[in-house]
Protein backbone atom coordinates (compact mmCIF):
# COMPACT_ATOMS: atom_id res chain seq x y z
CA UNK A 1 121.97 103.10 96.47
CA UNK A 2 121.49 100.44 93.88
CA UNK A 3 122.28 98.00 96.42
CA UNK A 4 119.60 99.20 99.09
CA UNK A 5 116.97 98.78 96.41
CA UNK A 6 118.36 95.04 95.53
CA UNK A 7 118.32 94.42 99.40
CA UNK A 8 114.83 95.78 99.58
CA UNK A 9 113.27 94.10 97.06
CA UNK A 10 114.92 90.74 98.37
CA UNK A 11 113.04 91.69 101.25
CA UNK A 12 109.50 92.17 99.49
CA UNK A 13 109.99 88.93 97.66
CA UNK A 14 110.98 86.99 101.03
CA UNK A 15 107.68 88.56 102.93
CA UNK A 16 105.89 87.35 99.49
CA UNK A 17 107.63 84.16 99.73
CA UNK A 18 106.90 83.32 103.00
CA UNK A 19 102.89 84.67 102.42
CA UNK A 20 102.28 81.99 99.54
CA UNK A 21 104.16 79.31 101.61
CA UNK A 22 102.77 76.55 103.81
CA UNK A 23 99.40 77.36 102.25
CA UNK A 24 98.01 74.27 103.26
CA UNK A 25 99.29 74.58 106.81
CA UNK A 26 96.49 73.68 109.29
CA UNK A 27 97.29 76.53 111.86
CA UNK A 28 97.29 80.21 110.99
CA UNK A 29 100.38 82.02 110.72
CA UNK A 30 101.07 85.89 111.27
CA UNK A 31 103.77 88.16 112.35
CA UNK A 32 104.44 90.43 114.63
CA UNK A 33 106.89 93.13 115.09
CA UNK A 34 110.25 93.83 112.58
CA UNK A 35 110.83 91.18 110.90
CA UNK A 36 110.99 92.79 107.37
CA UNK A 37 111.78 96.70 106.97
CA UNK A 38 113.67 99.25 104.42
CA UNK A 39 111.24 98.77 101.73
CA UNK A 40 110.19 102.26 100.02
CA UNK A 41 106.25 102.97 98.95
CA UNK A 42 107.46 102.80 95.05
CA UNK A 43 108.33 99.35 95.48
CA UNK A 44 105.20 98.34 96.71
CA UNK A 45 102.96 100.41 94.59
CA UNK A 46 104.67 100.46 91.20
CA UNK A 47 103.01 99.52 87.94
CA UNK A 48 104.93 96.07 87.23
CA UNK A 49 102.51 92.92 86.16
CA UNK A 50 99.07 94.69 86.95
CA UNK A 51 97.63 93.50 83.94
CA UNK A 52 95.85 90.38 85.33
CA UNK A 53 94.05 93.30 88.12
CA UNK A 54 90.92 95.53 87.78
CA UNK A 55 91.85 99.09 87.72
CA UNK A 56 90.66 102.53 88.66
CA UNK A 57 90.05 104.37 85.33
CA UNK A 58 86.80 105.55 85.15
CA UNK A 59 84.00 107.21 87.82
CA UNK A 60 82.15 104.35 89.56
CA UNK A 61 78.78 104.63 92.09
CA UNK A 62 80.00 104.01 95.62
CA UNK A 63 78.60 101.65 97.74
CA UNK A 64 78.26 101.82 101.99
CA UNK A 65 79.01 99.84 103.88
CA UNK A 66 80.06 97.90 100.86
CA UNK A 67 83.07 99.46 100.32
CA UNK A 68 84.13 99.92 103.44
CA UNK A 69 85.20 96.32 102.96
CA UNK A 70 88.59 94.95 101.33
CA UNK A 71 88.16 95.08 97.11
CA UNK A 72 90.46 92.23 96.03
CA UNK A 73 90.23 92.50 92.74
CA UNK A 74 92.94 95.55 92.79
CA UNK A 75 96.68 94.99 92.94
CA UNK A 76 97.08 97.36 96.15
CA UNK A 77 94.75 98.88 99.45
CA UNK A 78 94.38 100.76 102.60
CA UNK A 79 92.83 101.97 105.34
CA UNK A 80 94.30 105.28 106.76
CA UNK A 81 92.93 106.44 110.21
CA UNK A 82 94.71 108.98 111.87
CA UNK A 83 93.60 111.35 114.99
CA UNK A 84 95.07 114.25 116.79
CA UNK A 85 94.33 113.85 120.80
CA UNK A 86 94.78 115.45 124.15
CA UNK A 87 94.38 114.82 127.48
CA UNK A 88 92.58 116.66 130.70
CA UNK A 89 95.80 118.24 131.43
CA UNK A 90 96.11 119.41 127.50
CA UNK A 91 99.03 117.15 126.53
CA UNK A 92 98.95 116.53 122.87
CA UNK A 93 98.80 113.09 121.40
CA UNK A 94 99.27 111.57 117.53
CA UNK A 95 97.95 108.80 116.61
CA UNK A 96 97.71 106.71 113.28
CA UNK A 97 96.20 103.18 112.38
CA UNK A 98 97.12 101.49 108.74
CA UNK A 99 95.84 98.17 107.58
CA UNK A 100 97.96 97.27 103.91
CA UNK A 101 96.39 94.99 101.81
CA UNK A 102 98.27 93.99 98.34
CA UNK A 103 97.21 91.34 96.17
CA UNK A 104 99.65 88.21 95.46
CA UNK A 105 97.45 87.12 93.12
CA UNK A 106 94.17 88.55 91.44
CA UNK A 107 91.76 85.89 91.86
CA UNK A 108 91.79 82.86 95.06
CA UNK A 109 94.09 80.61 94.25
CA UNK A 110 91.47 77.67 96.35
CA UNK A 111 88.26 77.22 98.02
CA UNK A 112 89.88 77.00 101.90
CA UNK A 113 90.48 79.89 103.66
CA UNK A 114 94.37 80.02 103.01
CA UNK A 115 93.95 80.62 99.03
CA UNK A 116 92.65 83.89 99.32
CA UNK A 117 95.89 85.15 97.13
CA UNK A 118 96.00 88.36 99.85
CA UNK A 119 99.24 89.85 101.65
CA UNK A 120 97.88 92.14 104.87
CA UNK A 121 100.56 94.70 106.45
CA UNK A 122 99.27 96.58 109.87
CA UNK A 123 100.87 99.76 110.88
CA UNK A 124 100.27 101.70 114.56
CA UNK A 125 102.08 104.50 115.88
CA UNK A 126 101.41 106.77 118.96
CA UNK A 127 103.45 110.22 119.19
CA UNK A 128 103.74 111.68 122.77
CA UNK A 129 104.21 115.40 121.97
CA UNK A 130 105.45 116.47 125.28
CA UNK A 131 107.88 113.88 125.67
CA UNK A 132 108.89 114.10 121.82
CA UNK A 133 108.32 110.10 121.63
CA UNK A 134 107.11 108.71 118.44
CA UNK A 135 106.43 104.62 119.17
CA UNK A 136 105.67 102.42 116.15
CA UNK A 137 105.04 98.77 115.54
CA UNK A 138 104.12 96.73 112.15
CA UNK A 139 102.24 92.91 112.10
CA UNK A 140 101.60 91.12 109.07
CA UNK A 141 99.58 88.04 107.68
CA UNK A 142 98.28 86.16 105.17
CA UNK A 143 94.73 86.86 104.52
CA UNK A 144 92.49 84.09 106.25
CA UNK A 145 89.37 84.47 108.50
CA UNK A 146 91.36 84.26 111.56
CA UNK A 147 94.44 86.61 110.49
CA UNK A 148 93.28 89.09 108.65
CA UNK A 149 90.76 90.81 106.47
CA UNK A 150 87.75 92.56 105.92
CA UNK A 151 83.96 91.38 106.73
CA UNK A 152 80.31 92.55 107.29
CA UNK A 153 78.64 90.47 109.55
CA UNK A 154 77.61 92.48 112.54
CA UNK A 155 78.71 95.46 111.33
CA UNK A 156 81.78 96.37 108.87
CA UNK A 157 85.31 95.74 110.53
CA UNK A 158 89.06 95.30 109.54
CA UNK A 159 91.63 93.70 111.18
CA UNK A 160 94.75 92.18 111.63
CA UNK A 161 95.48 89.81 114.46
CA UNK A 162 93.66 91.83 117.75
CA UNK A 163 94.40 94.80 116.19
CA UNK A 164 91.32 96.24 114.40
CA UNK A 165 88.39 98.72 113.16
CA UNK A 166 85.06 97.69 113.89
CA UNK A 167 81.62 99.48 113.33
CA UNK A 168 79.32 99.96 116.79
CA UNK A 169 76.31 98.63 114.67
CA UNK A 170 73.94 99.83 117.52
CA UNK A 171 74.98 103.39 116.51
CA UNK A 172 74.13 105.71 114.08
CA UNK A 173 76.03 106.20 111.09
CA UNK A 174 79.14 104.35 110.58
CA UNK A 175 80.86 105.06 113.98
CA UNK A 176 83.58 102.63 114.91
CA UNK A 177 85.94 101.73 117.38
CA UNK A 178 89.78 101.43 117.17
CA UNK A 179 92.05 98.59 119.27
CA UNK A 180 94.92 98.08 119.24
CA UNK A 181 98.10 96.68 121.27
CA UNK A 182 101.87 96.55 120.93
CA UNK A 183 103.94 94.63 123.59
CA UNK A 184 107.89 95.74 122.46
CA UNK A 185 110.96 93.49 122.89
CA UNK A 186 112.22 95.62 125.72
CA UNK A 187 108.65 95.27 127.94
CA UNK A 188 107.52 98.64 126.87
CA UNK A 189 103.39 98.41 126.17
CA UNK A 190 101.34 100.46 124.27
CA UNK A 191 98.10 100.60 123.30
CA UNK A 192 95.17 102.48 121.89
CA UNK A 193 91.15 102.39 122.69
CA UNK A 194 89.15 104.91 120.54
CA UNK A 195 85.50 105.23 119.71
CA UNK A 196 85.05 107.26 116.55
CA UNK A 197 81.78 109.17 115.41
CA UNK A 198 81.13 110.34 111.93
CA UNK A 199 80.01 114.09 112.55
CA UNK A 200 80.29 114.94 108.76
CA UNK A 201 79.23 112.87 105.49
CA UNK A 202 81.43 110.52 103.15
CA UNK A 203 83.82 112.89 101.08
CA UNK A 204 84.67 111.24 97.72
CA UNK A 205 88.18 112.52 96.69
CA UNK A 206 88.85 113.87 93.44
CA UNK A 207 86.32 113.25 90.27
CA UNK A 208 83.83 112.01 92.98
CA UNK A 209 86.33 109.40 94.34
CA UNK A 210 88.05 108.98 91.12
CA UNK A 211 91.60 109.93 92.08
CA UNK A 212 93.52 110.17 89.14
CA UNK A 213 97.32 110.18 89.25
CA UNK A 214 98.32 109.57 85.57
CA UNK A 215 96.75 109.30 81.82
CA UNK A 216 96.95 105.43 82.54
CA UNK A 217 96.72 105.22 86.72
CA UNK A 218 94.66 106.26 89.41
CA UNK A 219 92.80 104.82 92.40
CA UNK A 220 88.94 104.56 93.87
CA UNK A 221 89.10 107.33 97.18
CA UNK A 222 87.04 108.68 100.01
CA UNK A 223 87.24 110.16 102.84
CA UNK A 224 85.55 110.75 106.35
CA UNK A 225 87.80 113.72 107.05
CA UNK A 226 85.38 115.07 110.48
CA UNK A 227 85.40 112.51 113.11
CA UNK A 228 84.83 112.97 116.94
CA UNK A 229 87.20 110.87 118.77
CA UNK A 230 87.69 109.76 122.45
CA UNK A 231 88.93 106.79 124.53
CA UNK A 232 92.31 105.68 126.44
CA UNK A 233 95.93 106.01 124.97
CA UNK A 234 98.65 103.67 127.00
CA UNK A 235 101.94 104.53 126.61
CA UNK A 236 105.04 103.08 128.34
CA UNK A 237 105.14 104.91 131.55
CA UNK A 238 101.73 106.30 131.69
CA UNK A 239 97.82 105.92 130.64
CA UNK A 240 95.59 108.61 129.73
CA UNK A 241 91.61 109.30 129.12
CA UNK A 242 92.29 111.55 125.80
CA UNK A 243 89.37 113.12 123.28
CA UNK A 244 90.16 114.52 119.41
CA UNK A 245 89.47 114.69 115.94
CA UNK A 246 90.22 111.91 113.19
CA UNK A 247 90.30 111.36 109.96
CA UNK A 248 89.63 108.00 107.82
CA UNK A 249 90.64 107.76 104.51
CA UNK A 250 90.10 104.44 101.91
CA UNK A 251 91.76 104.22 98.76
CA UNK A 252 92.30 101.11 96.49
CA UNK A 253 94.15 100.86 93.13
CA UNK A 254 95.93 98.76 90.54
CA UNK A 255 99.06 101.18 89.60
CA UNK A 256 99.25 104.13 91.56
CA UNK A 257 102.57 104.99 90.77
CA UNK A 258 102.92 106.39 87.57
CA UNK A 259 106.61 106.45 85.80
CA UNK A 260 108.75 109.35 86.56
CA UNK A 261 107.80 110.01 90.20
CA UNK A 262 109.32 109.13 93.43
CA UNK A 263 106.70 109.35 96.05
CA UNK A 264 103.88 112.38 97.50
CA UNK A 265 103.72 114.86 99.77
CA UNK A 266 100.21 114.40 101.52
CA UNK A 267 98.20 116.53 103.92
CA UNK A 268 95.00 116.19 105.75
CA UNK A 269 94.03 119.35 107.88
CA UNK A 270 91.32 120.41 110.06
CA UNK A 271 90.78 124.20 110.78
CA UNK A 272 89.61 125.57 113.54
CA UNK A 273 87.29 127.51 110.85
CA UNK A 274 85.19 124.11 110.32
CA UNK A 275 86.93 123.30 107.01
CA UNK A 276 88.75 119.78 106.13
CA UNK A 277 91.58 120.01 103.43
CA UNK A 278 93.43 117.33 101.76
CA UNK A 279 96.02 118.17 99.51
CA UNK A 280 99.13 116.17 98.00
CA UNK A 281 101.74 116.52 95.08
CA UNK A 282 103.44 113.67 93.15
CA UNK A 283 106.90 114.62 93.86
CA UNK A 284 108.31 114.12 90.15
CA UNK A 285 112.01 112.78 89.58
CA UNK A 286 112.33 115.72 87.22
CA UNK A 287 111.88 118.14 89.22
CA UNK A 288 108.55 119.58 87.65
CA UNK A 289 105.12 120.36 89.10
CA UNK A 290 103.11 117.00 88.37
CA UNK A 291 99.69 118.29 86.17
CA UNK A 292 97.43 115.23 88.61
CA UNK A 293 98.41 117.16 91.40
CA UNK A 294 95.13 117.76 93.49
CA UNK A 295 93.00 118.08 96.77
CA UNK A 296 89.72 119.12 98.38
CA UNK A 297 88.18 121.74 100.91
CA UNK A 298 85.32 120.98 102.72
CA UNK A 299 82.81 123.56 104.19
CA UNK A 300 81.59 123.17 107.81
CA UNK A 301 78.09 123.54 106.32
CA UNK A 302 78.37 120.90 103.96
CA UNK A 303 76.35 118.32 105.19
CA UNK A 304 74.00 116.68 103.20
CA UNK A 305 73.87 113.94 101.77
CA UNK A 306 75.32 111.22 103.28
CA UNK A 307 78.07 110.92 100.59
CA UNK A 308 79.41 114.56 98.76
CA UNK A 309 81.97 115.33 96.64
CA UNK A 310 83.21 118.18 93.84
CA UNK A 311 80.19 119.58 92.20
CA UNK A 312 78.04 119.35 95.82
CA UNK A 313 77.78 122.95 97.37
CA UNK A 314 80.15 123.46 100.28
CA UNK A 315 82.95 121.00 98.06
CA UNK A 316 85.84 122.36 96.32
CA UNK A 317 88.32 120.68 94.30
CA UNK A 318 91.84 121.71 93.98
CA UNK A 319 93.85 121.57 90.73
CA UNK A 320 97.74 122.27 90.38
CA UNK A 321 96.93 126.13 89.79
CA UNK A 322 94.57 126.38 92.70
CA UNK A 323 97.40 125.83 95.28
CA UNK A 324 100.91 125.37 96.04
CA UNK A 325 103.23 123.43 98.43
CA UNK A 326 106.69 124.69 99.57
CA UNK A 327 108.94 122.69 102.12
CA UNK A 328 110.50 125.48 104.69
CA UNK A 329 112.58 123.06 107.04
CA UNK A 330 114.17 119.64 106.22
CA UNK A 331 115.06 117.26 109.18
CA UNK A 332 117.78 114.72 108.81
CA UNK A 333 117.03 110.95 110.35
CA UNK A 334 120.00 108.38 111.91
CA UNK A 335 120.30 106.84 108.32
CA UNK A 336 121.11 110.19 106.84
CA UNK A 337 117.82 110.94 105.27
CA UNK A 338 116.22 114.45 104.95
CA UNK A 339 112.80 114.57 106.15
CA UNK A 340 110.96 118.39 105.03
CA UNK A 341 109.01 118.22 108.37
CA UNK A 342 107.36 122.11 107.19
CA UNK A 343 105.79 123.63 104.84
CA UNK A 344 103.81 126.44 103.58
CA UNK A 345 100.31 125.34 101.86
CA UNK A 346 98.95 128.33 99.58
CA UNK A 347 95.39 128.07 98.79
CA UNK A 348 94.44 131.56 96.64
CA UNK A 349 95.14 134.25 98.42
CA UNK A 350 95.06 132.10 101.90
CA UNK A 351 98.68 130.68 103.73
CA UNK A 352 99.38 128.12 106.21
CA UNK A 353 102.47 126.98 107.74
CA UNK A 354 102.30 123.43 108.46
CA UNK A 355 104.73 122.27 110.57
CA UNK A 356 105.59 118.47 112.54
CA UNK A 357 104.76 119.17 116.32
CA UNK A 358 108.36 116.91 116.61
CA UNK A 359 110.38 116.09 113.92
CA UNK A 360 111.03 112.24 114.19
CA UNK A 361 107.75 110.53 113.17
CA UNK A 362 109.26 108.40 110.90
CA UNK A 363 107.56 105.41 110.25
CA UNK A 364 110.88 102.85 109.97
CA UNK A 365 109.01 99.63 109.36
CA UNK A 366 108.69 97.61 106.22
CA UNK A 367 107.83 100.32 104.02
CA UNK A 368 110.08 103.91 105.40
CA UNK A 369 108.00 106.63 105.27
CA UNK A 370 107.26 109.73 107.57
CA UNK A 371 103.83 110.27 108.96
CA UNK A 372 102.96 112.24 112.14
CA UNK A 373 101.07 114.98 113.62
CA UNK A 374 101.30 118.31 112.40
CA UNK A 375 100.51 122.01 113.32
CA UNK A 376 98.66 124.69 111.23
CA UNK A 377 99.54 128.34 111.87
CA UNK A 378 98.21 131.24 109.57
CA UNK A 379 100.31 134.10 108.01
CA UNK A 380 99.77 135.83 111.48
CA UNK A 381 101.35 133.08 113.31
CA UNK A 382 97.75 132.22 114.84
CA UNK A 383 97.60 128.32 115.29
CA UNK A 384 94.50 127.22 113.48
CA UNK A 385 94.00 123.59 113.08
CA UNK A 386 95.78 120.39 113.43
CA UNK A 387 96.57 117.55 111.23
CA UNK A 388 98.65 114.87 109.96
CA UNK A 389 101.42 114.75 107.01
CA UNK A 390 102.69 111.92 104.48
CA UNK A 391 105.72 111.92 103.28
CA UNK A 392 106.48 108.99 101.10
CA UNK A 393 109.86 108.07 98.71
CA UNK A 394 112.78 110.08 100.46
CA UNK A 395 116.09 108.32 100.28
């Protein structure tokens, strides 16, 4: 084991490597596809030389569409959209979106457009329920204009090569549209078209988007956890006119790692009663139930204003001893690692079985972790929402 984590971190310090090279080079560079993989989350979000980086240690005003945009003054940043689908013939489709960015340096290291000191990392993965498919791909690039980034002009948007989130500023709101494209090495295509409509305002996680996940760490988060989706999946041997629900979450941090723990558990759920509920745990080496443990549950009524969070009526927080997370069923990969692909969420006197609608989601690209599409049943066995599940740190 100690020698997959040497190999791994060879592998960060070759992707950093080859980010800070040829910084002068007239062209831009990216790529596409595997060319790194095996890191694990804790690698890349650890607390090692952060102290040259802002950090996220105290409650701060949010700003829209400010902060919709990348905050480079932090060590480490993403942003998570995810969206459970089906088609006119009910076929049930994942689908998730991640755009990485982590900081080589705080500050630009130049005035030209190759010195912006930032590392970008795209995930996108479609999962084909009825065929039990899960197809992933990874890009990644140094920040520049032309590679990757964040900007404003014309609306917010994020991006990596052509793949990309990017507000329709003739609508309302901050509705946006997902593209994105993945030709494979074996002529497979696939590809994703969404337009995405906030139905529901910005949800600031935690102490009103203060996330705290140690005395000393934490991270800046929000949420849009209602969104009406539709558009065009393509998969390899078929396309199809699909509409859904999504979820977008931002979160942005120095150290959000704290000593002592491995990875998270992480869950973001719509119920067919109109409530949203994140909830994660910091899965402690020790074995012992981590006291920054926390999550949210969002009423269907609560609507206004534009941005909410704990304290607003139709908000609740969730501490440690407000609910509990049990893993039912463990999955085992190829490389021998044990996935727990169900659970049972307690909130009070309430329980849900979340379960993976198929087990191998695993996201086997530069950083290993398992995210997918997930089922919600109550204690009756009634299914009552859908979602997706994080799973971050297994070895």
């Amino acid at each position: 084991m100690q020698w997959c984590d040497q190999r791994r971190a060879l592998r960060l310090a070759g992707f950093v490597l080859w980010m800070l090279s040829g910084c002068g080079a007239d062209q831009p560079e990216s790529v596409t596809g595997g060319g790194l993989s095996g890191l694990r989350v804790s690698t890349v979000l650890g607390a090692a030389n952060d102290a040259e980086y802002l950090r996220a240690d105290q409650p701060r005003t949010f700003s829209f569409p400010q902060d919709h945009l990348a905050h480079p003054g932090f060590r480490s940043e993403w942003w998570y959209f995810t969206a459970w689908l089906t088609d006119a013939e009910g076929y049930e489709y994942g689908m998730q979106f991640t755009l990485f960015r982590q900081a080589l340096t705080s500050h630009p290291v130049g005035e030209g457009p190759w010195q912006t000191g930032q590392a970008y990392l795209g995930h996108f993965a479609i999962t084909d329920v009825a065929s039990a498919s899960h197809h992933a791909a990874q890009r990644f690039a140094r920040g520049h204009p032309q590679l990757a980034g964040s900007q404003l002009e014309g609306g917010w948007s994020v991006y990596i090569d052509d793949w990309s989130l990017r507000q329709q500023p003739a609508e309302a709101d901050f509705n946006f549209q997902l593209n994105a494209q993945q030709h494979e090495a074996n002529g497979d295509r696939f590809a994703a078209r969404l337009n995405v409509m906030q139905v529901q305002p910005i949800v600031l996680q935690g102490e009103r988007g203060l996330s705290r996940k140690s005395a000393e760490s934490g991270s800046y988060y929000y949420s849009m956890p209602r969104l009406e989706v539709s558009g065009r999946l393509s998969l390899p041997d078929r396309s199809v006119t699909v509409t859904g629900s999504g979820w977008l979450d931002r979160e942005w941090s120095t150290s959000l790692l704290p000593q002592g723990v491995a990875g998270w558990d992480w869950f973001a759920l719509q119920l067919a009663d109109g409530r949203s509920v994140m909830a994660f745990q910091l899965r402690r080496r020790d074995g012992r139930r981590d006291g920054f443990d926390h999550g949210l549950v969002v009423s269907p009524g609560a609507r206004a204003p534009s941005v909410i969070g704990a304290g607003d009526p139709g908000v609740d927080l969730l501490r440690p001893e407000d609910y509990r997370l049990q893993a039912q069923r463990w999955w085992q990969d190829q490389q021998g690692v044990r996935w727990p692909v169900s659970w049972i969420l307690s909130i009070g006197d309430e329980r849900f079985e979340v379960e993976a609608l198929i087990d191998d989601q695993v996201m086997d690209t530069a950083i290993i972790y398992w995210e997918g599409i997930v089922g919600v049943r109550d204690e009756a066995g009634n299914d009552v929402g859908r979602g997706y599940m994080e799973l971050t740190g297994y070895q």
